[in-house]
PDB file of N, CA and C in Angstrom:
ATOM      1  N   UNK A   1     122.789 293.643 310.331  1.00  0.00           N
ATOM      2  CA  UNK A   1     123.403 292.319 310.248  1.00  0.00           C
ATOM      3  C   UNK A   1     123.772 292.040 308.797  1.00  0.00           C
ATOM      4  N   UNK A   2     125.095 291.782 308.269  1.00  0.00           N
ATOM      5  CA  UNK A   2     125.183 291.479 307.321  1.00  0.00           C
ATOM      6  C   UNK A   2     124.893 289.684 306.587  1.00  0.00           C
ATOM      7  N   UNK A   3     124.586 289.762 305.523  1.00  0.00           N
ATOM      8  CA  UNK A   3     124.755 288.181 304.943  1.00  0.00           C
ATOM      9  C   UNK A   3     125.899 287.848 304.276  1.00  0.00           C
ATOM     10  N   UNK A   4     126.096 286.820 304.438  1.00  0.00           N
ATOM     11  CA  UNK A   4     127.418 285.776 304.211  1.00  0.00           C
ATOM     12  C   UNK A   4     127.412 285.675 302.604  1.00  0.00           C
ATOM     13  N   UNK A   5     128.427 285.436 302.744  1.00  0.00           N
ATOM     14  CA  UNK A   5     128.959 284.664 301.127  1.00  0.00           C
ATOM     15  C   UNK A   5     128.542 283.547 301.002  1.00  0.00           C
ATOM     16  N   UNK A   6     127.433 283.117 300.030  1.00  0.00           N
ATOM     17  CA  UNK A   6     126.877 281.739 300.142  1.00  0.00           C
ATOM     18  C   UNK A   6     127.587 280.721 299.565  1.00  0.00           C
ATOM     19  N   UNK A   7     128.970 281.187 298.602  1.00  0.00           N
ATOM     20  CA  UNK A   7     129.337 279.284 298.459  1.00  0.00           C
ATOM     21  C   UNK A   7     129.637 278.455 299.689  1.00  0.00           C
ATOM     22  N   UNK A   8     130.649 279.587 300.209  1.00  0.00           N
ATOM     23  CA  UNK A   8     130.811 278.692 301.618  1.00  0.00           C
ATOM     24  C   UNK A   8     129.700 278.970 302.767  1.00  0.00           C
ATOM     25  N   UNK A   9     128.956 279.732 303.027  1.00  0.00           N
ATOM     26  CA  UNK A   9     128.267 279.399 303.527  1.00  0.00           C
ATOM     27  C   UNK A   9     127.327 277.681 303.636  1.00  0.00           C
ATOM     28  N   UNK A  10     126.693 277.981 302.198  1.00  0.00           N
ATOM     29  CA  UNK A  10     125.990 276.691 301.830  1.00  0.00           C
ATOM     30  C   UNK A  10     127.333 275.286 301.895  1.00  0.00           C
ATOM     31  N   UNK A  11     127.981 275.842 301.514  1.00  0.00           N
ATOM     32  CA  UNK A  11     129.201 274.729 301.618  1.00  0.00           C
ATOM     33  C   UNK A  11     129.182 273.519 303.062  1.00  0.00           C
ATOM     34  N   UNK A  12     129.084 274.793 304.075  1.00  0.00           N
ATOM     35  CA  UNK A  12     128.508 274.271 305.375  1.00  0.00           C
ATOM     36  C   UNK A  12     127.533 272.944 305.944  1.00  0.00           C
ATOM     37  N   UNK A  13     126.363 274.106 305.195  1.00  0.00           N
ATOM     38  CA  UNK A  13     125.061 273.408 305.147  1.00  0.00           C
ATOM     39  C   UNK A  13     125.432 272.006 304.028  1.00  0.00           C
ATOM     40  N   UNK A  14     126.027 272.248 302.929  1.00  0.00           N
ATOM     41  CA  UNK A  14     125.773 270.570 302.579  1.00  0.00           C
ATOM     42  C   UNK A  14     126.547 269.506 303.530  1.00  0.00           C
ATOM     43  N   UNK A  15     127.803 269.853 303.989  1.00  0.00           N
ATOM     44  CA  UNK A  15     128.738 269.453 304.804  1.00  0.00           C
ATOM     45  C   UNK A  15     127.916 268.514 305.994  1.00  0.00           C
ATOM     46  N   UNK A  16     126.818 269.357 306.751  1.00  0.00           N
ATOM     47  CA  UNK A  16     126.056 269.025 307.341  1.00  0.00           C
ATOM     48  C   UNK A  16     124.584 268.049 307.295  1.00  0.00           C
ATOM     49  N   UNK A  17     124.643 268.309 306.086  1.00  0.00           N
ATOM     50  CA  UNK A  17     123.449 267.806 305.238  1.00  0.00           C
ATOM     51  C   UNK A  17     124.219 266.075 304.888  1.00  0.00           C
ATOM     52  N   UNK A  18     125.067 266.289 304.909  1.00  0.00           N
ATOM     53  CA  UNK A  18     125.785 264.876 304.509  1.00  0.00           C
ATOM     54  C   UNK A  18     126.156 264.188 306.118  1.00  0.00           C
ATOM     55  N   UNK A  19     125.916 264.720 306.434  1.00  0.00           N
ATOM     56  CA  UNK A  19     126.264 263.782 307.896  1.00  0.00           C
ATOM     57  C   UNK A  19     124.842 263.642 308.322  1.00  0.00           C
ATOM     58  N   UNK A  20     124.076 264.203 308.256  1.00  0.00           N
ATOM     59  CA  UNK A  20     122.459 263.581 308.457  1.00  0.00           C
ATOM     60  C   UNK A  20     122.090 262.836 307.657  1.00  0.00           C
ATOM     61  N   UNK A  21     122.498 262.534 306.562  1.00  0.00           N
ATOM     62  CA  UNK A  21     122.286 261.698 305.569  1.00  0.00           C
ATOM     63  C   UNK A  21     122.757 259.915 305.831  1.00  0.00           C
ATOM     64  N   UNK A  22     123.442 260.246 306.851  1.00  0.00           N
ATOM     65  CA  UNK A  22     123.883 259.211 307.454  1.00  0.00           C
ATOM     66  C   UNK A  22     123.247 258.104 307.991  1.00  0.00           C
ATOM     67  N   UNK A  23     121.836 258.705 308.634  1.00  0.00           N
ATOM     68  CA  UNK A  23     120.635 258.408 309.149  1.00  0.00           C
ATOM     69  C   UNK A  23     120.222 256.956 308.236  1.00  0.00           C
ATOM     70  N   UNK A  24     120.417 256.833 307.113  1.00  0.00           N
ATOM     71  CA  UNK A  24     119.832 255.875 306.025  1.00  0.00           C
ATOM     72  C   UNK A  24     121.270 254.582 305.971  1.00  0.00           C
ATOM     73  N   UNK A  25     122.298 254.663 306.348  1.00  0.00           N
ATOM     74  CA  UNK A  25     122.747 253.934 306.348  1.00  0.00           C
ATOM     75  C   UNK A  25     123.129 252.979 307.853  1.00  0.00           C
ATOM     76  N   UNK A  26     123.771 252.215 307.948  1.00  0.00           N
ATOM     77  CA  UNK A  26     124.195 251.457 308.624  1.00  0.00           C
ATOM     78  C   UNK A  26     126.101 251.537 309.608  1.00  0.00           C
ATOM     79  N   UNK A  27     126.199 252.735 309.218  1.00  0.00           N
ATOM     80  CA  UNK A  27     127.439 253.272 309.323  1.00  0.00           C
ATOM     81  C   UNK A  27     127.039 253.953 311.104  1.00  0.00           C
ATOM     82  N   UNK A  28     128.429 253.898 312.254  1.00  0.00           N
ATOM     83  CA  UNK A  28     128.071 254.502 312.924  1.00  0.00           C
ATOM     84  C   UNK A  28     128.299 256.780 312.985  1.00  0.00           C
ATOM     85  N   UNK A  29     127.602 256.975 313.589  1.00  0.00           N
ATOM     86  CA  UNK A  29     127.344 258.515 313.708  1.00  0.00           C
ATOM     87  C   UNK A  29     127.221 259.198 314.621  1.00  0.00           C
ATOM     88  N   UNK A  30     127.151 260.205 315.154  1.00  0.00           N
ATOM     89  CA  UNK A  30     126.958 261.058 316.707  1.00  0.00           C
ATOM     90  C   UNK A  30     125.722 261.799 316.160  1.00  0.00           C
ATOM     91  N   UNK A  31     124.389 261.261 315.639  1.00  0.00           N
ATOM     92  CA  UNK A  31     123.815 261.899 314.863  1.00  0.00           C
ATOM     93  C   UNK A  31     122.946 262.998 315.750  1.00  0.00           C
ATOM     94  N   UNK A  32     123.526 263.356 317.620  1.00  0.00           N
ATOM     95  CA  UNK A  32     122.732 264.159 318.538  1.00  0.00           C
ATOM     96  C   UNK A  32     123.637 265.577 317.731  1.00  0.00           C
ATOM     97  N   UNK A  33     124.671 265.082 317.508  1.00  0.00           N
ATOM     98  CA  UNK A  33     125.698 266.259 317.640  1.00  0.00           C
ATOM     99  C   UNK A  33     125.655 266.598 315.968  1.00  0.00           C
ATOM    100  N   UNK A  34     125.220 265.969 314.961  1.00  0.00           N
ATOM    101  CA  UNK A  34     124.586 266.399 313.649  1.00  0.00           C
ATOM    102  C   UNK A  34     123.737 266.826 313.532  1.00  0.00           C
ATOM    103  N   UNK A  35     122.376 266.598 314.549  1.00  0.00           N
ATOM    104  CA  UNK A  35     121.495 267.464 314.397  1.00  0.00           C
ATOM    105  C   UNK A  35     121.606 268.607 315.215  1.00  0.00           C
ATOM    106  N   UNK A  36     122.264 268.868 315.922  1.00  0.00           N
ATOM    107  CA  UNK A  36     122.329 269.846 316.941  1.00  0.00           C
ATOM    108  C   UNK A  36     123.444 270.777 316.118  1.00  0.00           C
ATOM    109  N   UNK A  37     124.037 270.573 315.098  1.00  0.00           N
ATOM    110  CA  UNK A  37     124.545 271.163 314.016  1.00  0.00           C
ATOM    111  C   UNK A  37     123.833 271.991 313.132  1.00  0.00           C
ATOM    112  N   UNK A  38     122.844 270.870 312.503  1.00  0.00           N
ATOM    113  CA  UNK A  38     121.982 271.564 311.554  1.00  0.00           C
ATOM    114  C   UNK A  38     120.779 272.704 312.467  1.00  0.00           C
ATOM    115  N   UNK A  39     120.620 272.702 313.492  1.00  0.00           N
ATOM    116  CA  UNK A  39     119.859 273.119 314.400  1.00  0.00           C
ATOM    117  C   UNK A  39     120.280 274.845 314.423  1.00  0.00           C
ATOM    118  N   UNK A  40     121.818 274.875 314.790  1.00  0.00           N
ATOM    119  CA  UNK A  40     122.287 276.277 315.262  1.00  0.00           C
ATOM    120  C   UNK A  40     122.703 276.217 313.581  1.00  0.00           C
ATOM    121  N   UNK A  41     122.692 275.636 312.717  1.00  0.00           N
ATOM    122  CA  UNK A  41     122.608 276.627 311.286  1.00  0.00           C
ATOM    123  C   UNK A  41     121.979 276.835 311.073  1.00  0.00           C
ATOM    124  N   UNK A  42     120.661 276.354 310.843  1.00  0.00           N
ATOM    125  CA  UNK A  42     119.286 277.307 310.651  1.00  0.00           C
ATOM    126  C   UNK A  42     118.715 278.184 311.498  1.00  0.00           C
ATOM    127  N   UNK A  43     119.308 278.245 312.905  1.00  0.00           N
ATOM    128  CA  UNK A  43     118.876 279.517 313.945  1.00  0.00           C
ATOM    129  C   UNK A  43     120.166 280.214 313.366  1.00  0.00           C
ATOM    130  N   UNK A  44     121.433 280.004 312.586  1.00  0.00           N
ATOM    131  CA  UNK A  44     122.095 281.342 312.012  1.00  0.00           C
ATOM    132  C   UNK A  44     121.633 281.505 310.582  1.00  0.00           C
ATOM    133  N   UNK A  45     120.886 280.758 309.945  1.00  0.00           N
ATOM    134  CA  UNK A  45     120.616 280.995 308.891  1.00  0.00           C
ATOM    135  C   UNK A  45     119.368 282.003 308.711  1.00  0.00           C
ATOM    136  N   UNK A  46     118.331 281.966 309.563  1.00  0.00           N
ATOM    137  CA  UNK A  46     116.896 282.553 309.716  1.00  0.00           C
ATOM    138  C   UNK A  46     117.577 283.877 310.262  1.00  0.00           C
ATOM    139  N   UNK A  47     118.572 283.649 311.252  1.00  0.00           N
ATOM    140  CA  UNK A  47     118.673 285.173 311.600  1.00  0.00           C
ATOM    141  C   UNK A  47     119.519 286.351 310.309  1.00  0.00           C
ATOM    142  N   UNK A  48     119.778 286.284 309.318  1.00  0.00           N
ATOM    143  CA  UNK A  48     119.453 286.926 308.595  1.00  0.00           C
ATOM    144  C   UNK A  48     118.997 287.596 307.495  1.00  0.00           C
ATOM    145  N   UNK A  49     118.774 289.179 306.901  1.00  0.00           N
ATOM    146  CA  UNK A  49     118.274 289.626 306.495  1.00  0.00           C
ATOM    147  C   UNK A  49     118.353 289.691 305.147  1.00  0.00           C
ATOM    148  N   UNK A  50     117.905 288.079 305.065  1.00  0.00           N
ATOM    149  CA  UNK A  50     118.072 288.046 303.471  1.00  0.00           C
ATOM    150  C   UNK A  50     116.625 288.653 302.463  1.00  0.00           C
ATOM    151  N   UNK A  51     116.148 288.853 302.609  1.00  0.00           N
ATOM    152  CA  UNK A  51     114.828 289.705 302.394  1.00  0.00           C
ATOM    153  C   UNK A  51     115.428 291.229 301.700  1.00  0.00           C
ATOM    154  N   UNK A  52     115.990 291.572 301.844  1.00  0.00           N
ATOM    155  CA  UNK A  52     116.678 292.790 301.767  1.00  0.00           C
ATOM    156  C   UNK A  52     118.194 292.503 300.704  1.00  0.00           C
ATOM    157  N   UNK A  53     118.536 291.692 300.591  1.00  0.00           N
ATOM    158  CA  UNK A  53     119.693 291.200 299.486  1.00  0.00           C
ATOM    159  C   UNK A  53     119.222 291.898 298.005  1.00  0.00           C
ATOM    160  N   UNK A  54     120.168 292.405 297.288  1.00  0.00           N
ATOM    161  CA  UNK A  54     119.803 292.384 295.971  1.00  0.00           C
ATOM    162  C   UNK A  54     119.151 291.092 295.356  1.00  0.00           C
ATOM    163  N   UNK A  55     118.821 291.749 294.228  1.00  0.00           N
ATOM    164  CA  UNK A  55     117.948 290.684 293.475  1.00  0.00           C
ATOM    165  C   UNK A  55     118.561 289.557 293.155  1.00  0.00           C
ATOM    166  N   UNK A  56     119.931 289.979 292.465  1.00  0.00           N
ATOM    167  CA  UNK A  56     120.911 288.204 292.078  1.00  0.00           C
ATOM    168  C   UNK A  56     121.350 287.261 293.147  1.00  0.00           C
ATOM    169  N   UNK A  57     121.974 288.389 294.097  1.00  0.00           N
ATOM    170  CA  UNK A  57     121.586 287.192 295.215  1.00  0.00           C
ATOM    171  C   UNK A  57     120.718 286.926 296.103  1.00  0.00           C
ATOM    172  N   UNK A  58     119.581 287.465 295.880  1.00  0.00           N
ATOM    173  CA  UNK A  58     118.743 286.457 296.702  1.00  0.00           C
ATOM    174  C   UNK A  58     118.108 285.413 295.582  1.00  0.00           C
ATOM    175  N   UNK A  59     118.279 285.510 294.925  1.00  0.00           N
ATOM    176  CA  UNK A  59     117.907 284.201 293.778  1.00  0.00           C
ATOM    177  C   UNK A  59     119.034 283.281 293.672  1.00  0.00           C
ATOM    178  N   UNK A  60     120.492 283.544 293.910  1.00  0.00           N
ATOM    179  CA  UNK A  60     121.175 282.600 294.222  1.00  0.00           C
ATOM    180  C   UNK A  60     120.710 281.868 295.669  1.00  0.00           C
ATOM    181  N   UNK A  61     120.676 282.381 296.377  1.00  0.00           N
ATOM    182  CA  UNK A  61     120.249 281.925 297.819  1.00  0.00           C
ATOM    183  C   UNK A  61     118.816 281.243 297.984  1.00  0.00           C
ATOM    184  N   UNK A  62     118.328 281.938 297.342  1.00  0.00           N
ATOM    185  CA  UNK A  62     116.342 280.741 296.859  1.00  0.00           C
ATOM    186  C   UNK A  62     117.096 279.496 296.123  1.00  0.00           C
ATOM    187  N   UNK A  63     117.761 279.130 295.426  1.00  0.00           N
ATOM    188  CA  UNK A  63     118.271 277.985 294.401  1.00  0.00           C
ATOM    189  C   UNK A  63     119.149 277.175 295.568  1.00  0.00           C
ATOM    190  N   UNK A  64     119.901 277.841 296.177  1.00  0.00           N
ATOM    191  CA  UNK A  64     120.555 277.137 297.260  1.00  0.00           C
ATOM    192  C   UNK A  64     119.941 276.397 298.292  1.00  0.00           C
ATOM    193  N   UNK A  65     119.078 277.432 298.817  1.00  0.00           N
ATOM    194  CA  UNK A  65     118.222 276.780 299.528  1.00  0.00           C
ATOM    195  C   UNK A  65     117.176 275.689 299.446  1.00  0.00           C
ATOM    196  N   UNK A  66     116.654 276.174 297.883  1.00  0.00           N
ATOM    197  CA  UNK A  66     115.567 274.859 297.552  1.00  0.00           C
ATOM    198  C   UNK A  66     116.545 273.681 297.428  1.00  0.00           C
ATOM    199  N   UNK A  67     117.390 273.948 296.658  1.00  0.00           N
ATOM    200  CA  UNK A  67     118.039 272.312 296.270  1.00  0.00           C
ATOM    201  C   UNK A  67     118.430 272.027 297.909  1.00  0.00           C
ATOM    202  N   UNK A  68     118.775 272.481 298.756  1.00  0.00           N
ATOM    203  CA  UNK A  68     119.301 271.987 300.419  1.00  0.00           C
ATOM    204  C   UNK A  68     117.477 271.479 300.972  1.00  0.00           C
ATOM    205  N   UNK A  69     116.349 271.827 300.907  1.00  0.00           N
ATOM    206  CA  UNK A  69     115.023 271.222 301.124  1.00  0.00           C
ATOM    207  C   UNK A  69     115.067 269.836 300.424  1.00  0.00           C
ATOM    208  N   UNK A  70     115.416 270.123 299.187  1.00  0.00           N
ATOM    209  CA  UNK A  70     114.818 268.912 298.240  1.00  0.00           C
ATOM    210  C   UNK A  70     115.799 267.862 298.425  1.00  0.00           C
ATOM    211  N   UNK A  71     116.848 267.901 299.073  1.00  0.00           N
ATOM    212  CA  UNK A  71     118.009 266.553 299.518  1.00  0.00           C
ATOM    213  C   UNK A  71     117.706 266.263 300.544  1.00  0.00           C
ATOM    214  N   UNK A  72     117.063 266.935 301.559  1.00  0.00           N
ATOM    215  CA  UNK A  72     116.280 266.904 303.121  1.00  0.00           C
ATOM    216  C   UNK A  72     115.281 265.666 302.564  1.00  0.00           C
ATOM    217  N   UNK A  73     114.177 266.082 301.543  1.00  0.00           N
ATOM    218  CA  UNK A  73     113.029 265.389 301.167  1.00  0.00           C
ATOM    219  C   UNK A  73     113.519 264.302 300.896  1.00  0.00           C
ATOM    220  N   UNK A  74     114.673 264.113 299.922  1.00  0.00           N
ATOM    221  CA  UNK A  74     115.101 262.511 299.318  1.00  0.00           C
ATOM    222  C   UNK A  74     115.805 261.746 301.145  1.00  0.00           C
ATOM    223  N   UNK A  75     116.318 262.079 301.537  1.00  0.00           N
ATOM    224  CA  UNK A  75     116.891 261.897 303.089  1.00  0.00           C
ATOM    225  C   UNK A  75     115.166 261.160 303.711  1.00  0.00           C
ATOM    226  N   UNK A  76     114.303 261.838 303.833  1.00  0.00           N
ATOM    227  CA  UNK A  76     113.096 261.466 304.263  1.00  0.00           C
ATOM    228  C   UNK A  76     112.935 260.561 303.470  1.00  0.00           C
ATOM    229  N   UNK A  77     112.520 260.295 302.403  1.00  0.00           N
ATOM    230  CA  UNK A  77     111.952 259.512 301.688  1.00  0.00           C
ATOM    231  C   UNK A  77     112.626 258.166 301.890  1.00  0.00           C
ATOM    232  N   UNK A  78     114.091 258.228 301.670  1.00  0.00           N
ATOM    233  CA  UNK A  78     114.808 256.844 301.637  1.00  0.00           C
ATOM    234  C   UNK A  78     114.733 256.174 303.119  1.00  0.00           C
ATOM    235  N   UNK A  79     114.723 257.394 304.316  1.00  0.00           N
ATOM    236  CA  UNK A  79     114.489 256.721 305.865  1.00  0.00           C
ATOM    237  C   UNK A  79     112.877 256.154 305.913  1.00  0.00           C
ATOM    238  N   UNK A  80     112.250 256.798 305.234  1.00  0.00           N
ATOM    239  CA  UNK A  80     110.721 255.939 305.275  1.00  0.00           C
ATOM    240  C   UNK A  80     110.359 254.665 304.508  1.00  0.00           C
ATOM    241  N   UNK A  81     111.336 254.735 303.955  1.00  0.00           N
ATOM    242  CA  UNK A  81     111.598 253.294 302.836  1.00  0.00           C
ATOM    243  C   UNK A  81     112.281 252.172 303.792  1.00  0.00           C
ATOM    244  N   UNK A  82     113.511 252.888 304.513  1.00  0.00           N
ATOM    245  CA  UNK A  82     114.093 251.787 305.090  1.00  0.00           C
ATOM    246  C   UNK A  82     113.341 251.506 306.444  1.00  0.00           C
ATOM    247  N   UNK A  83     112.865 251.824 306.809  1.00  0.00           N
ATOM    248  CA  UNK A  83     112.036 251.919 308.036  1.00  0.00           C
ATOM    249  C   UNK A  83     112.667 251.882 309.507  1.00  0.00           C
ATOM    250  N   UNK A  84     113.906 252.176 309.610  1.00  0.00           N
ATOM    251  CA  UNK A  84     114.918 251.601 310.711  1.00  0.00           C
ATOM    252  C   UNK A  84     114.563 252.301 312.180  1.00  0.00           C
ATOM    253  N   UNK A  85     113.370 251.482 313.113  1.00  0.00           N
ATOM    254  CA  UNK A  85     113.182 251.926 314.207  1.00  0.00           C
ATOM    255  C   UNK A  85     113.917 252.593 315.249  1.00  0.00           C
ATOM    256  N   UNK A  86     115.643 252.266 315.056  1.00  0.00           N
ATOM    257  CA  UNK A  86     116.112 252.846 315.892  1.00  0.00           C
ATOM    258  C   UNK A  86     116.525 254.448 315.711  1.00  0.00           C
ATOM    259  N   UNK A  87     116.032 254.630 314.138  1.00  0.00           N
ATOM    260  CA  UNK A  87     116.633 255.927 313.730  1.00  0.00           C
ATOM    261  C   UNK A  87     115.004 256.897 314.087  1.00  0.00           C
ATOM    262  N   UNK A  88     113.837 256.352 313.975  1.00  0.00           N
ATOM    263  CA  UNK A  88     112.301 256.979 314.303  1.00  0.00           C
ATOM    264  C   UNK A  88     112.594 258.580 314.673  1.00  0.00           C
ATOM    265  N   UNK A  89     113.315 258.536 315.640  1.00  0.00           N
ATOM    266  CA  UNK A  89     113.005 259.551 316.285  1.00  0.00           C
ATOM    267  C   UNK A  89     114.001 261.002 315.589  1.00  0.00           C
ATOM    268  N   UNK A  90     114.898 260.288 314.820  1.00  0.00           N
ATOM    269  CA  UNK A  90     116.480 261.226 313.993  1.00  0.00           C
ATOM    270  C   UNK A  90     115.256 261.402 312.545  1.00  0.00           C
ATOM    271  N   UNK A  91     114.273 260.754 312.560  1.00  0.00           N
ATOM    272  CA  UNK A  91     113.361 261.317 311.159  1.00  0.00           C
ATOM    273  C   UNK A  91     112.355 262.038 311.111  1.00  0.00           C
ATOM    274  N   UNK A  92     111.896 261.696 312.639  1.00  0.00           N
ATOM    275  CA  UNK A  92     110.997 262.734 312.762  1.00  0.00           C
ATOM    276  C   UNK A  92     111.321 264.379 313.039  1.00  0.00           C
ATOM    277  N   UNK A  93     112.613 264.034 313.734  1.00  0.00           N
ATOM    278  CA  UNK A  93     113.533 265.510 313.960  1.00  0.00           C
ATOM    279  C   UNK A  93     113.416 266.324 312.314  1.00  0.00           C
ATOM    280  N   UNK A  94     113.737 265.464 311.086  1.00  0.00           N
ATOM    281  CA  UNK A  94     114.333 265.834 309.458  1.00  0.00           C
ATOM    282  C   UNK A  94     112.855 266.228 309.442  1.00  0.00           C
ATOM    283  N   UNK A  95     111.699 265.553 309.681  1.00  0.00           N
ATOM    284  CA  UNK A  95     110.733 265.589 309.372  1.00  0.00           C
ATOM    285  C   UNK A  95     110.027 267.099 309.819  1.00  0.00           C
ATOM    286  N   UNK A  96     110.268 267.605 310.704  1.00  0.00           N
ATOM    287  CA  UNK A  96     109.967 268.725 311.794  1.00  0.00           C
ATOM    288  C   UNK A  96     110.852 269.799 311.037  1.00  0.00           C
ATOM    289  N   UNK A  97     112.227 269.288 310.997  1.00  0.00           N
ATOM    290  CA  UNK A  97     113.250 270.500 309.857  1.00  0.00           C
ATOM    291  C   UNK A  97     112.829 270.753 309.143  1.00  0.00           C
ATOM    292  N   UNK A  98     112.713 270.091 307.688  1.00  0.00           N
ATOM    293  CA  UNK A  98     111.737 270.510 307.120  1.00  0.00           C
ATOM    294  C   UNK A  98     110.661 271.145 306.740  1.00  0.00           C
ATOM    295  N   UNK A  99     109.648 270.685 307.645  1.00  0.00           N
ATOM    296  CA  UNK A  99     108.265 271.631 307.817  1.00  0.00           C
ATOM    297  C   UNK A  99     108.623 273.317 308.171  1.00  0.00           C
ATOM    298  N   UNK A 100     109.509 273.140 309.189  1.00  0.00           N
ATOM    299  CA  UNK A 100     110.052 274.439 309.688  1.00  0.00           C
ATOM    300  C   UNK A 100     110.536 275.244 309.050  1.00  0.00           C
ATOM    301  N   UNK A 101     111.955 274.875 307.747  1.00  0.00           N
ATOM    302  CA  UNK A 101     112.480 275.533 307.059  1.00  0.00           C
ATOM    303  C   UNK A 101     111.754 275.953 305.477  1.00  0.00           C
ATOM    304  N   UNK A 102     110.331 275.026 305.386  1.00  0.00           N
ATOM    305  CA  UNK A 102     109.383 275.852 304.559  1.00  0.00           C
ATOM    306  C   UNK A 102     108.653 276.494 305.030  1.00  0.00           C
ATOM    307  N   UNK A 103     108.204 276.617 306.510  1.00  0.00           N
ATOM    308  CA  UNK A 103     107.271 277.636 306.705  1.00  0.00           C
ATOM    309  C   UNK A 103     108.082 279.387 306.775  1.00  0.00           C
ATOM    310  N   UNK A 104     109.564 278.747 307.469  1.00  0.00           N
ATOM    311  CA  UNK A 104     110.435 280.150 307.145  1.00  0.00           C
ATOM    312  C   UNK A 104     110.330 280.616 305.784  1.00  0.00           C
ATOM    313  N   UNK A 105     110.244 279.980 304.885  1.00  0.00           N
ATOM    314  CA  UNK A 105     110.908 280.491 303.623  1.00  0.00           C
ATOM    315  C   UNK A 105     110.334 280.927 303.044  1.00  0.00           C
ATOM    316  N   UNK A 106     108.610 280.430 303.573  1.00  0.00           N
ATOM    317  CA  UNK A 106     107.653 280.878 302.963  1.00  0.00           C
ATOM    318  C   UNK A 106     107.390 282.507 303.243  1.00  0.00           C
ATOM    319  N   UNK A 107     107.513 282.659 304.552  1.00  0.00           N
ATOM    320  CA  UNK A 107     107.409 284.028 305.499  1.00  0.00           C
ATOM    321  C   UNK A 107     108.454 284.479 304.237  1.00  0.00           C
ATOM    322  N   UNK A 108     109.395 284.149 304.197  1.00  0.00           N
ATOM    323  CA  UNK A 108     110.647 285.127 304.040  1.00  0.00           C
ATOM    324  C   UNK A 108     110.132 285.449 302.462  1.00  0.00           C
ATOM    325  N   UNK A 109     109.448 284.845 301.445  1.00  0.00           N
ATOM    326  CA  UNK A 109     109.403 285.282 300.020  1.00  0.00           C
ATOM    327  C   UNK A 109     108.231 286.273 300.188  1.00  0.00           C
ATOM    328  N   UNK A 110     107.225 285.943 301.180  1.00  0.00           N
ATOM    329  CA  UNK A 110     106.401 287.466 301.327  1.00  0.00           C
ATOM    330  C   UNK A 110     106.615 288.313 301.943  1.00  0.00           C
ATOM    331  N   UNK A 111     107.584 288.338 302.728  1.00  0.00           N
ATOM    332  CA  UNK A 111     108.695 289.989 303.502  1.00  0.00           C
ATOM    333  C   UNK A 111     109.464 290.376 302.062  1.00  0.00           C
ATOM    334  N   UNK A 112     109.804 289.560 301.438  1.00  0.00           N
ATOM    335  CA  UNK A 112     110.547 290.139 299.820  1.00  0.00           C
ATOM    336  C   UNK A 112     109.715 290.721 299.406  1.00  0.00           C
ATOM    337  N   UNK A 113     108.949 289.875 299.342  1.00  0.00           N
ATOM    338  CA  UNK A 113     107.552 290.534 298.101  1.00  0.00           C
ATOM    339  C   UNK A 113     107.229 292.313 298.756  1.00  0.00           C
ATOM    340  N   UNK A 114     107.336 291.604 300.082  1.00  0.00           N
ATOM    341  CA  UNK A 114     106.281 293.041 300.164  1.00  0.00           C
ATOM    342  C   UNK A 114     107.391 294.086 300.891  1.00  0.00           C
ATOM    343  N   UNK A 115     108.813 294.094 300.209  1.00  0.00           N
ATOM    344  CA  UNK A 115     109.879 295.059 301.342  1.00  0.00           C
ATOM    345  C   UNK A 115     110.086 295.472 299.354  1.00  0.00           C
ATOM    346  N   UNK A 116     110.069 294.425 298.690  1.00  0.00           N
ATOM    347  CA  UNK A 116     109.740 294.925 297.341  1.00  0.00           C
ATOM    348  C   UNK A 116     109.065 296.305 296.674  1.00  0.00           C
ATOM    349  N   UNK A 117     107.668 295.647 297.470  1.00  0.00           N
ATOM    350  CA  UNK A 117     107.195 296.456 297.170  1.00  0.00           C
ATOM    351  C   UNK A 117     106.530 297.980 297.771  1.00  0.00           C
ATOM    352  N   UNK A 118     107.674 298.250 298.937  1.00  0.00           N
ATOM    353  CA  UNK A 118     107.107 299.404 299.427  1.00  0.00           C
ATOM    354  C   UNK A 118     108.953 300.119 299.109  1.00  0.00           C
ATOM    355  N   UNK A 119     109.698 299.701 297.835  1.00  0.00           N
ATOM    356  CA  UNK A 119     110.801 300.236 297.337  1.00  0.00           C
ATOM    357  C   UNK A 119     110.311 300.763 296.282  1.00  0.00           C
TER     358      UNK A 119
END
C-alpha cells in the first residue's frame, strides 16, 4: 500500500477539521455527514504504512498529525466551555476521536521504533 502526498492529503483533513469545528458555533451544519467524514479519513488514514516511510517524511507526517490532535483538543475545549446540550453527543464523538487517534499513534511510534530497529 502506498502513502499519499501529505500536503494535500492533510489538506483534507484540515478541510474536515474545519467543518467539525463548527460544532462551537451557532451556524447551521450536517455535522452526521462531518463526522462520518472525519470517520472514513482516519479508517484511510490508519490504513497506512506509515511506519515504514523514510525518516523526513514520517516526521513531516508526526508534525502534521500532532498539530491536526492539538486543533481537535482546542475544538474540545471551547465545546466544554460553551456547554451547548444539543451538540453533547457531536463532543463526545471529538472526544472518542481523539482518544482513538492517540492510542493509534501511539501503537504506530512503537511499530517505528521497533521496524527501526530490526533495520
Amino acid at each position: 500500500m502506498d502513502i499519499p502526498e501529505l500536503e494535500s492529503f492533510f489538506q483534507e483533513l484540515t478541510d474536515i477539521t474545519d467543518n467539525i469545528a463548527i460544532i462551537n458555533t451557532h451556524y447551521d451544519a450536517d455535522h452526521d455527514s462531518d463526522f462520518a467524514q472525519l470517520e472514513a479519513f482516519y479508517q484511510e488514514m490508519i490504513s497506512h504504512p506509515w511506519e515504514t516511510a523514510d525518516g523526513e517524511y514520517y516526521n513531516l507526517f508526526t508534525s502534521y498529525f500532532t498539530f491536526h490532535v492539538k486543533i481537535i483538543e482546542e475544538i474540545i475545549m471551547e465545546a466544554r466551555e460553551i456547554l451547548n446540550p444539543e451538540k453533547r453527543d457531536y463532543l463526545k464523538k471529538l472526544v472518542n476521536y481523539k482518544r482513538d487517534a492517540n492510542e493509534w499513534f501511539g501503537g504506530l511510534k512503537k511499530k517505528r521504533k521497533s521496524s527501526m530497529v530490526a533495520v
